[in-house]
N, C-alpha and C. Protein backbone atom coordinates (compact mmCIF):
# COMPACT_ATOMS: atom_id res chain seq x y z
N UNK A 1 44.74 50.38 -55.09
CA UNK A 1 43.84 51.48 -55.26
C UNK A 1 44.59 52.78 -55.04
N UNK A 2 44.01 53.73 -55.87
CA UNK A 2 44.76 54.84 -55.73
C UNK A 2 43.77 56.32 -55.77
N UNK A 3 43.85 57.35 -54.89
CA UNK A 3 42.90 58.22 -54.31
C UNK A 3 43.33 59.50 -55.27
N UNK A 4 42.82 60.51 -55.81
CA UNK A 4 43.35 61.96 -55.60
C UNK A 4 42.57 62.83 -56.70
N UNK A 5 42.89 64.01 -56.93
CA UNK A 5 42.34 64.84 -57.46
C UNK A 5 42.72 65.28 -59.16
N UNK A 6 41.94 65.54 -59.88
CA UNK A 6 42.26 65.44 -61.43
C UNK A 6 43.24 66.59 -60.96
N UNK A 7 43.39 67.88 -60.05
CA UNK A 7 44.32 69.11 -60.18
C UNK A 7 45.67 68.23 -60.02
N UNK A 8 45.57 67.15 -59.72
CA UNK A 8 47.25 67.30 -58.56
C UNK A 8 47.49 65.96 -59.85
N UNK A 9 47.93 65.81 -61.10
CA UNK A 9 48.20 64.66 -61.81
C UNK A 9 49.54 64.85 -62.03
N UNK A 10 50.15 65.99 -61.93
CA UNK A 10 51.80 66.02 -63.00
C UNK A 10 52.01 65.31 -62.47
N UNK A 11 52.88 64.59 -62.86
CA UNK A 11 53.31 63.25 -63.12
C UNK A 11 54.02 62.28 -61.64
N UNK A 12 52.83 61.57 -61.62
CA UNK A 12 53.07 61.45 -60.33
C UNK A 12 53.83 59.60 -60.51
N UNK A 13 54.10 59.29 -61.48
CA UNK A 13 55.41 57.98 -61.74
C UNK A 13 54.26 56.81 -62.11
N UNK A 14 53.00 57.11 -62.64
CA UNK A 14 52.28 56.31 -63.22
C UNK A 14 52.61 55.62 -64.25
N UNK A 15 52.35 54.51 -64.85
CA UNK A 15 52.68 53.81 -65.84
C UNK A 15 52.09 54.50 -67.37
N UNK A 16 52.76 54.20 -68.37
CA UNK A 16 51.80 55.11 -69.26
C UNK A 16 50.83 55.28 -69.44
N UNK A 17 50.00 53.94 -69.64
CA UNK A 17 48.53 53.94 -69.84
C UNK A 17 47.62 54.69 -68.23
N UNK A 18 48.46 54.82 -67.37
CA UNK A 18 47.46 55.49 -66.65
C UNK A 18 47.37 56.96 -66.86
N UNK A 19 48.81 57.40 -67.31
CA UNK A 19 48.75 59.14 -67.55
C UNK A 19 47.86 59.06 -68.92
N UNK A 20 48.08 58.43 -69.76
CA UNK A 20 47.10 58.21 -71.03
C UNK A 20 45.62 58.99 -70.48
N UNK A 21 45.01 57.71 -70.09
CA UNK A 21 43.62 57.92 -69.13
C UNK A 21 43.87 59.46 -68.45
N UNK A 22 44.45 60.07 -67.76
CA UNK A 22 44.32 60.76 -66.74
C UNK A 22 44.25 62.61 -67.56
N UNK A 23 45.58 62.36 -68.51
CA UNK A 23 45.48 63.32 -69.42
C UNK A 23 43.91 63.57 -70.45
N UNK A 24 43.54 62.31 -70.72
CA UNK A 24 42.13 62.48 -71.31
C UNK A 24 40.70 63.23 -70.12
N UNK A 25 41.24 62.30 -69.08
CA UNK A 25 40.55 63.10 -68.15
C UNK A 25 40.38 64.56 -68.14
N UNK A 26 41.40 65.54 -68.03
CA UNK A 26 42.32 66.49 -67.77
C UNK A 26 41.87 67.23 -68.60
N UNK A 27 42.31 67.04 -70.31
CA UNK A 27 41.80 67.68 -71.54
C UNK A 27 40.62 67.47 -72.23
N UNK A 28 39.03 66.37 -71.53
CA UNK A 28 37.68 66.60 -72.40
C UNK A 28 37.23 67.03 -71.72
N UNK A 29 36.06 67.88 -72.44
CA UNK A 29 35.51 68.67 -72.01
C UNK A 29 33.80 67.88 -71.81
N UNK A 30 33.88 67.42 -70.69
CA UNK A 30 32.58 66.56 -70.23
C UNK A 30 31.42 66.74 -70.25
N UNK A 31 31.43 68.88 -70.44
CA UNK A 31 30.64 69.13 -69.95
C UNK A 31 28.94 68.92 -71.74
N UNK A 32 29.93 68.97 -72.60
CA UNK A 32 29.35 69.02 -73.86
C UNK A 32 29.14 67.72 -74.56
N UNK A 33 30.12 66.64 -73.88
CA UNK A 33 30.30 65.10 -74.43
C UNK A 33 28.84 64.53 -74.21
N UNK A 34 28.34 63.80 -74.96
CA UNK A 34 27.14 63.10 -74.51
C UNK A 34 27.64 61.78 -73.97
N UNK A 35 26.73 61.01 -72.92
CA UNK A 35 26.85 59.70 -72.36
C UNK A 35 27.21 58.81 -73.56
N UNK A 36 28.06 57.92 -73.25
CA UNK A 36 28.72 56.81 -74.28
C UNK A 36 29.99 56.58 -74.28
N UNK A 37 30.82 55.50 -74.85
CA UNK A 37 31.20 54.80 -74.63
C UNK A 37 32.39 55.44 -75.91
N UNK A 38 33.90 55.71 -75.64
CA UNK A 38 34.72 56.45 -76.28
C UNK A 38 36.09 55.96 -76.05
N UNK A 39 36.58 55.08 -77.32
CA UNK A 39 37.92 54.73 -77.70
C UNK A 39 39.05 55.69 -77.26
N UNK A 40 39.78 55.53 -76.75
CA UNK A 40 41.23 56.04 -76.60
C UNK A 40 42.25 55.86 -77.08
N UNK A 41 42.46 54.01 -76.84
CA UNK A 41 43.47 53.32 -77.39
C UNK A 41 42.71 51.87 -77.78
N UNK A 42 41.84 52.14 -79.04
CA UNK A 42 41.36 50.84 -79.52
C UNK A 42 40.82 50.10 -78.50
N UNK A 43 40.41 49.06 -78.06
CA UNK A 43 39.58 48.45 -76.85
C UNK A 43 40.69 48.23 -75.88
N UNK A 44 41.61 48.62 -75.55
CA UNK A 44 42.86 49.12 -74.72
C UNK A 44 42.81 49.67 -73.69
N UNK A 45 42.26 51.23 -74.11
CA UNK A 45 41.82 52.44 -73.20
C UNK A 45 40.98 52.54 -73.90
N UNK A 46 39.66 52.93 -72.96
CA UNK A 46 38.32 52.98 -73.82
C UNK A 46 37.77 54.01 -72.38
N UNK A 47 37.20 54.88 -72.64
CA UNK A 47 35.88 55.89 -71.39
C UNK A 47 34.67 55.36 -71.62
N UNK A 48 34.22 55.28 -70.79
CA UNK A 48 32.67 55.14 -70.88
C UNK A 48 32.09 56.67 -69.62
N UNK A 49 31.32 57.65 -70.46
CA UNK A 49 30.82 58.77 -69.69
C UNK A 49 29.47 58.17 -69.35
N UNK A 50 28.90 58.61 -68.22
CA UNK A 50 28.09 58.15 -67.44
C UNK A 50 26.95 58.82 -66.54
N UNK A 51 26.05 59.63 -66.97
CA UNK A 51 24.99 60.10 -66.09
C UNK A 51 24.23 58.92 -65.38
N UNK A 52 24.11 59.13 -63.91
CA UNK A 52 23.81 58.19 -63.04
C UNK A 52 23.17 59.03 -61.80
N UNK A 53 22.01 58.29 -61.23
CA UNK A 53 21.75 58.53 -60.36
C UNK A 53 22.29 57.97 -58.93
N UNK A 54 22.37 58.20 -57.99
CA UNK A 54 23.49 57.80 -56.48
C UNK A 54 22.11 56.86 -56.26
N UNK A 55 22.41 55.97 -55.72
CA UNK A 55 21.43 54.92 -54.90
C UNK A 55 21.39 54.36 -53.45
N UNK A 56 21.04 53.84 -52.83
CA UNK A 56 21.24 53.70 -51.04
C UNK A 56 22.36 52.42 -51.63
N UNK A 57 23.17 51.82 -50.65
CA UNK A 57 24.53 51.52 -50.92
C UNK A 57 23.96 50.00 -50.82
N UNK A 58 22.92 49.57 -50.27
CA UNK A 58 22.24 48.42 -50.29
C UNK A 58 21.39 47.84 -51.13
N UNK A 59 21.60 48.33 -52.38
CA UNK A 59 20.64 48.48 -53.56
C UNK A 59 21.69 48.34 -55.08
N UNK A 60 23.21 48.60 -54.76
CA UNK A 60 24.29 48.34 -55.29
C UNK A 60 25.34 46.83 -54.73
N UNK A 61 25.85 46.25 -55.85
CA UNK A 61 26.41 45.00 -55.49
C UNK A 61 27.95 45.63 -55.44
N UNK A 62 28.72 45.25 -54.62
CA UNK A 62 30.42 45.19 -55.16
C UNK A 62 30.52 44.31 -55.97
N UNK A 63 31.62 44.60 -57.08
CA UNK A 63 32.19 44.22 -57.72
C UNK A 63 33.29 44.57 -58.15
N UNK A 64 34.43 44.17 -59.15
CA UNK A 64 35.74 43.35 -59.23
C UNK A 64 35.77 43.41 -60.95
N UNK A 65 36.55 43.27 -60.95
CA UNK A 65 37.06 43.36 -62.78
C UNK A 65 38.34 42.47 -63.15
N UNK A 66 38.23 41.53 -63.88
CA UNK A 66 39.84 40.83 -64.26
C UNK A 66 40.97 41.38 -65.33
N UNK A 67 40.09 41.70 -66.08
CA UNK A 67 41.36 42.21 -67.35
C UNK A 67 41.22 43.45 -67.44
N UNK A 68 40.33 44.26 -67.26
CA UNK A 68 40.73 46.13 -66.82
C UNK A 68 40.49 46.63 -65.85
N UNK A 69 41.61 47.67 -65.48
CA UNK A 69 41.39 48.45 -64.00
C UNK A 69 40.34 49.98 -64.49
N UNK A 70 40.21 50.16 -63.47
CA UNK A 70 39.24 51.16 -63.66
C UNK A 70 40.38 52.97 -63.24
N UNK A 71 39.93 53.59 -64.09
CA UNK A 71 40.14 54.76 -63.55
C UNK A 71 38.67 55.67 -63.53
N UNK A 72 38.25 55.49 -61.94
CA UNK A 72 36.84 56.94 -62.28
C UNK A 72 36.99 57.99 -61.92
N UNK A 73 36.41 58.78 -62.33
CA UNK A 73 36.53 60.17 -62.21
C UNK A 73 34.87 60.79 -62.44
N UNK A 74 35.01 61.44 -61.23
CA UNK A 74 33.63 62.34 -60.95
C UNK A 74 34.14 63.91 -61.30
N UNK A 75 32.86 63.56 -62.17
CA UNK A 75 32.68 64.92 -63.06
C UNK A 75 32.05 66.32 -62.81
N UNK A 76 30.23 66.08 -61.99
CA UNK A 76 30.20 66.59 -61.15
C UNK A 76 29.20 65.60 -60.33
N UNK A 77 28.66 66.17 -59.37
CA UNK A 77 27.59 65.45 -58.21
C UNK A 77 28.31 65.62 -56.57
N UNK A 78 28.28 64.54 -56.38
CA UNK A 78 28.76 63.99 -55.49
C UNK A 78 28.18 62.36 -54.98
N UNK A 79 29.35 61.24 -54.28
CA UNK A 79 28.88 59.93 -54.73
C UNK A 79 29.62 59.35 -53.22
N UNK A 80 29.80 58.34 -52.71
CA UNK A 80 30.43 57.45 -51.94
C UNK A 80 30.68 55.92 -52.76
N UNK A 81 31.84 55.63 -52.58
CA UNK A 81 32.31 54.32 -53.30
C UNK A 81 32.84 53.58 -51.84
N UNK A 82 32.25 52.43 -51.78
CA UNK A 82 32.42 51.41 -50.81
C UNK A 82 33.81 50.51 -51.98
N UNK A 83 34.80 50.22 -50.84
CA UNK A 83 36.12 49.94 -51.31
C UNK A 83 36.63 48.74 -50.28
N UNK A 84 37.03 47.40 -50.81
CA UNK A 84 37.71 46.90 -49.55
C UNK A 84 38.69 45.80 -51.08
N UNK A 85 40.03 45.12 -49.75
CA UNK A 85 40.45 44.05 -50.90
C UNK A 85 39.67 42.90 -50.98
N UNK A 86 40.08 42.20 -52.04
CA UNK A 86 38.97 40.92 -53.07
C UNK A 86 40.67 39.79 -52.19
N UNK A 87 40.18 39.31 -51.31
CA UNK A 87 41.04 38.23 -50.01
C UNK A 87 40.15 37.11 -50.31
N UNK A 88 38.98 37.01 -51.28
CA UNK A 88 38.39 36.02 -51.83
C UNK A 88 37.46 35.38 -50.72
N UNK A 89 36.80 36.49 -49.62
CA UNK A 89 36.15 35.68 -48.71
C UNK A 89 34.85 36.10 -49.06
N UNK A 90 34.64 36.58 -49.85
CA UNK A 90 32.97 37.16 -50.52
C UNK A 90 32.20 36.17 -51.06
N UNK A 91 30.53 36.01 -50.58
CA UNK A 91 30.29 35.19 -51.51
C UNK A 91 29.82 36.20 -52.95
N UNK A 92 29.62 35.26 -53.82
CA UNK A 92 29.45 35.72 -55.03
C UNK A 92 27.77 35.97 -55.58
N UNK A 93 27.72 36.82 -55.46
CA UNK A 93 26.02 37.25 -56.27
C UNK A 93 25.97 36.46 -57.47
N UNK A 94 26.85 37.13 -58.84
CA UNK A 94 26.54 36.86 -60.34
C UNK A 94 28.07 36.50 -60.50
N UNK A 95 27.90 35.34 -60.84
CA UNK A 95 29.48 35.10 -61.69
C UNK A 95 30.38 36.10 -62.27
N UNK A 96 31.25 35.73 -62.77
CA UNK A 96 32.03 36.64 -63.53
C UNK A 96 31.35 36.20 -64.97
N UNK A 97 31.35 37.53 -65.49
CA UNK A 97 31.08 37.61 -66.70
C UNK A 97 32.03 38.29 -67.70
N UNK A 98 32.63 37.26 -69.00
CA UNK A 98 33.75 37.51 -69.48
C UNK A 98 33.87 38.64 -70.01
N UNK A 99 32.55 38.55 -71.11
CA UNK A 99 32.38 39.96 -71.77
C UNK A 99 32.19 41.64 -71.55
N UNK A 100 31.62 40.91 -70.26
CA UNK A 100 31.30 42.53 -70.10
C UNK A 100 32.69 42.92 -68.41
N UNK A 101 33.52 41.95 -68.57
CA UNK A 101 34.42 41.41 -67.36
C UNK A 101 34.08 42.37 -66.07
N UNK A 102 33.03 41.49 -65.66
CA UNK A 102 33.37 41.61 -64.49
C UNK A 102 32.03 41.05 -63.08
N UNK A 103 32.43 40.54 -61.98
CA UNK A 103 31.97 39.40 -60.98
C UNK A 103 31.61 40.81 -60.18
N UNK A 104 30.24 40.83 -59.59
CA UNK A 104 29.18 40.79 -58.48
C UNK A 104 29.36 40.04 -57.23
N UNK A 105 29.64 40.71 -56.31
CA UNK A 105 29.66 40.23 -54.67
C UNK A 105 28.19 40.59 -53.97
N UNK A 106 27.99 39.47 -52.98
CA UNK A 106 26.66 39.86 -52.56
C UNK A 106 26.74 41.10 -51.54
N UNK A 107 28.60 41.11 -51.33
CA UNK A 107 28.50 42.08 -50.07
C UNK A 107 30.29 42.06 -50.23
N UNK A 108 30.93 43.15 -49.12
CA UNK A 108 32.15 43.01 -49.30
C UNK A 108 33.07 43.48 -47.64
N UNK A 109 33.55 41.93 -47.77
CA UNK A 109 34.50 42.17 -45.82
C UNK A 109 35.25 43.26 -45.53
N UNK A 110 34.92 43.84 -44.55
CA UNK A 110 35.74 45.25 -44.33
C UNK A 110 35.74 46.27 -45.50
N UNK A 111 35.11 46.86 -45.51
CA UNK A 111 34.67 47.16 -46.45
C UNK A 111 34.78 49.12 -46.03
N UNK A 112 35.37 50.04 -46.66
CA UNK A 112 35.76 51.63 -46.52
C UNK A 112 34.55 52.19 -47.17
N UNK A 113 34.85 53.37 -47.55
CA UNK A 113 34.36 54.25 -48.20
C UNK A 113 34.75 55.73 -48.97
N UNK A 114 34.99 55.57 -49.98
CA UNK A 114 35.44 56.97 -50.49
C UNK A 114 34.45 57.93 -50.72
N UNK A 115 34.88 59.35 -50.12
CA UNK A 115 33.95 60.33 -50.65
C UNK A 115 34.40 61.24 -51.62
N UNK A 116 33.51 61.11 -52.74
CA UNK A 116 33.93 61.32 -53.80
C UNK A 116 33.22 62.75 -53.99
N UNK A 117 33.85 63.93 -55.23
CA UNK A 117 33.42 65.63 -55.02
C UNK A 117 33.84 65.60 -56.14
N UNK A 118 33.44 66.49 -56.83
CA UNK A 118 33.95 67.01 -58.40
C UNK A 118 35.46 67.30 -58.46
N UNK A 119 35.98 66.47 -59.33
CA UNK A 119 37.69 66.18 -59.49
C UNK A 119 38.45 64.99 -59.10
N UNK A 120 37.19 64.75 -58.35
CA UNK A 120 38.06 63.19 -57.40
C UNK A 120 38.30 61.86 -58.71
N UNK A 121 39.17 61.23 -58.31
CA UNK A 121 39.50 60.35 -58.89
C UNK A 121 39.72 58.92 -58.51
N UNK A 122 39.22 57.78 -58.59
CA UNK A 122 40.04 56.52 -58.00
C UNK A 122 40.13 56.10 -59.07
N UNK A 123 41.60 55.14 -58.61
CA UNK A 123 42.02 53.96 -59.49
C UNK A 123 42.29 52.56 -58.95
N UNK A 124 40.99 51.99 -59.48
CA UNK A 124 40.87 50.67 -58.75
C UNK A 124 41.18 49.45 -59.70
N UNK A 125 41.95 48.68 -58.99
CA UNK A 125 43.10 47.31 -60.13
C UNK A 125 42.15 45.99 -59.64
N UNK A 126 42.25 45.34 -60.35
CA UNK A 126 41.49 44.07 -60.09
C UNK A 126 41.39 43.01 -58.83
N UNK A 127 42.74 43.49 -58.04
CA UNK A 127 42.31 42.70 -56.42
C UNK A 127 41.57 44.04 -55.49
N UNK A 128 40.89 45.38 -56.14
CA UNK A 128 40.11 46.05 -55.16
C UNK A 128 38.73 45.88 -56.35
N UNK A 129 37.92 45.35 -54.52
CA UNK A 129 36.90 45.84 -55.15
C UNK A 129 35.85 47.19 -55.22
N UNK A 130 35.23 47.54 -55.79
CA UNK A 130 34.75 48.56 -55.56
C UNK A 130 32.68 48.92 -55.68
N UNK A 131 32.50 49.73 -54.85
CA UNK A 131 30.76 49.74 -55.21
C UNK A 131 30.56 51.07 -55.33
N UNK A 132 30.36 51.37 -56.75
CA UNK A 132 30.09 53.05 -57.36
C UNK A 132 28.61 53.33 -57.25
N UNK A 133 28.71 54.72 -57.14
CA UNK A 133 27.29 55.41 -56.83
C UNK A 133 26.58 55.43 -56.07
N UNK A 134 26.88 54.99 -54.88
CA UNK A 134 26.13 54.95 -53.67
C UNK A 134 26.00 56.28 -53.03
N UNK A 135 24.65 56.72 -52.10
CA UNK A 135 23.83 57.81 -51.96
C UNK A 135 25.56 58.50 -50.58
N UNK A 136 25.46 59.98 -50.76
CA UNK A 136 26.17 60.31 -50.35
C UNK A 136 25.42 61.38 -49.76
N UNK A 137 24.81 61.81 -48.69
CA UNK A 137 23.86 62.61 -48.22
C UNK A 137 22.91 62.29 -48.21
N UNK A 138 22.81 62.52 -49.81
CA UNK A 138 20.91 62.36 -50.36
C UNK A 138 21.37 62.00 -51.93
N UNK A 139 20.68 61.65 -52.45
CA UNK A 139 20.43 61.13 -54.10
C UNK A 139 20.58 62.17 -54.64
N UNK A 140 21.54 61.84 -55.68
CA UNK A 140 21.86 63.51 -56.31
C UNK A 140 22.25 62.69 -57.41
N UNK A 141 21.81 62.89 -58.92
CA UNK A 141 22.42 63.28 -59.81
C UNK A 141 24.05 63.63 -60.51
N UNK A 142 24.97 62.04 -60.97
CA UNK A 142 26.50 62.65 -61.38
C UNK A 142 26.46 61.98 -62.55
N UNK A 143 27.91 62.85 -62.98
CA UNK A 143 28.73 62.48 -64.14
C UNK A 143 29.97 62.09 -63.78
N UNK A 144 30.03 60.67 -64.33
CA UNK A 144 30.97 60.13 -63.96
C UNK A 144 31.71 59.59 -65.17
N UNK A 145 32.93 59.64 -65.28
CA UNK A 145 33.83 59.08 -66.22
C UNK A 145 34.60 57.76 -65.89
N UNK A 146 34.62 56.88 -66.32
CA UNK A 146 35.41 55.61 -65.77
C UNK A 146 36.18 55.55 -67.03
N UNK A 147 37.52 55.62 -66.95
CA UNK A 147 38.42 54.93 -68.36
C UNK A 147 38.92 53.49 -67.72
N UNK A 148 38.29 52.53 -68.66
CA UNK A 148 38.67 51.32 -68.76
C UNK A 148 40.52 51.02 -69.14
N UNK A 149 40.82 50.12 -69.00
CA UNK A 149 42.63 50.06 -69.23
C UNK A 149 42.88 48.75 -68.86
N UNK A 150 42.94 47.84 -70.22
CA UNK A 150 43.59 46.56 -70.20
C UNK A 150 44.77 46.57 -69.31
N UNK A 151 45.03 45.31 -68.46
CA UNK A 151 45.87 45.20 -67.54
C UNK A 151 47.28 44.67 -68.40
N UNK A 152 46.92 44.11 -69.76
CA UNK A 152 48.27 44.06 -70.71
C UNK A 152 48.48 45.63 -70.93
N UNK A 153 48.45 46.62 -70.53
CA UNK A 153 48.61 47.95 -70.84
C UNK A 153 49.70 48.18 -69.37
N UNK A 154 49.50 47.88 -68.82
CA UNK A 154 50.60 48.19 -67.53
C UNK A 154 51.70 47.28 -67.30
């Protein structure tokens, strides 16, 4: 997993496909994009933009992804992401599901929290798991960007 701010990206020794993602980050303009789902690199690198409401953190499942890592990026709001490693001691809510890849935990051991602010960024790889949108104060209203990124891309 990896923490930081869309300002601080020059080139910090990422693999390509993550500056790919990060530069798209960087150069759309979110504020005019409508919600949906946006090719980068053919089903490779793909965004999915995201208006979402924050929810109590007990009302969200963790989950895990096998064949793409996530890069999100908060656009604006503000959010908390519950974060711990996948050490495989979770039980499992919903299987993994191939298509839409990706497995549901009923809960997650040791388990952090990121606080997330307009610019923030994580990049979470398939042994972290992660639980997006959880209430960070109070229920507020974000835009969130996640670029998807086949793990044959790194």
């Amino acid at each position: 997993m990896y923490f930081g701010h869309i300002s601080n990206v020059n080139n910090n020794g990422f693999p390509d496909a993550i500056n790919i993602a990060l530069a798209y980050l960087t150069n759309t303009d979110f504020d005019t994009l409508p919600a949906g789902c946006y090719e980068i690199k053919e089903r490779l690198i793909f965004a999915q933009v995201l208006d979402l409401e924050t929810k109590p953190k007990s009302e969200i499942l963790p989950e895990v992804h096998r064949r793409y890592l996530d890069v999100q990026y908060l656009h604006s709001g503000q959010e908390r992401i519950g974060i711990a490693p996948d050490l495989g001691n979770n039980q499992i809510a919903q299987a993994y599901n191939a298509e839409r890849d990706i497995l549901f935990y009923q809960d997650a051991e040791n388990e952090s929290e990121l606080i997330m602010r307009k610019g923030n960024f994580a990049i979470f790889f398939p042994e972290d798991i992660h639980r997006p949108a959880c209430i960070d104060l109070q229920s507020s209203n974000i835009r969130k960007v996640v670029v998807k990124i086949a793990i044959s891309e790194i």
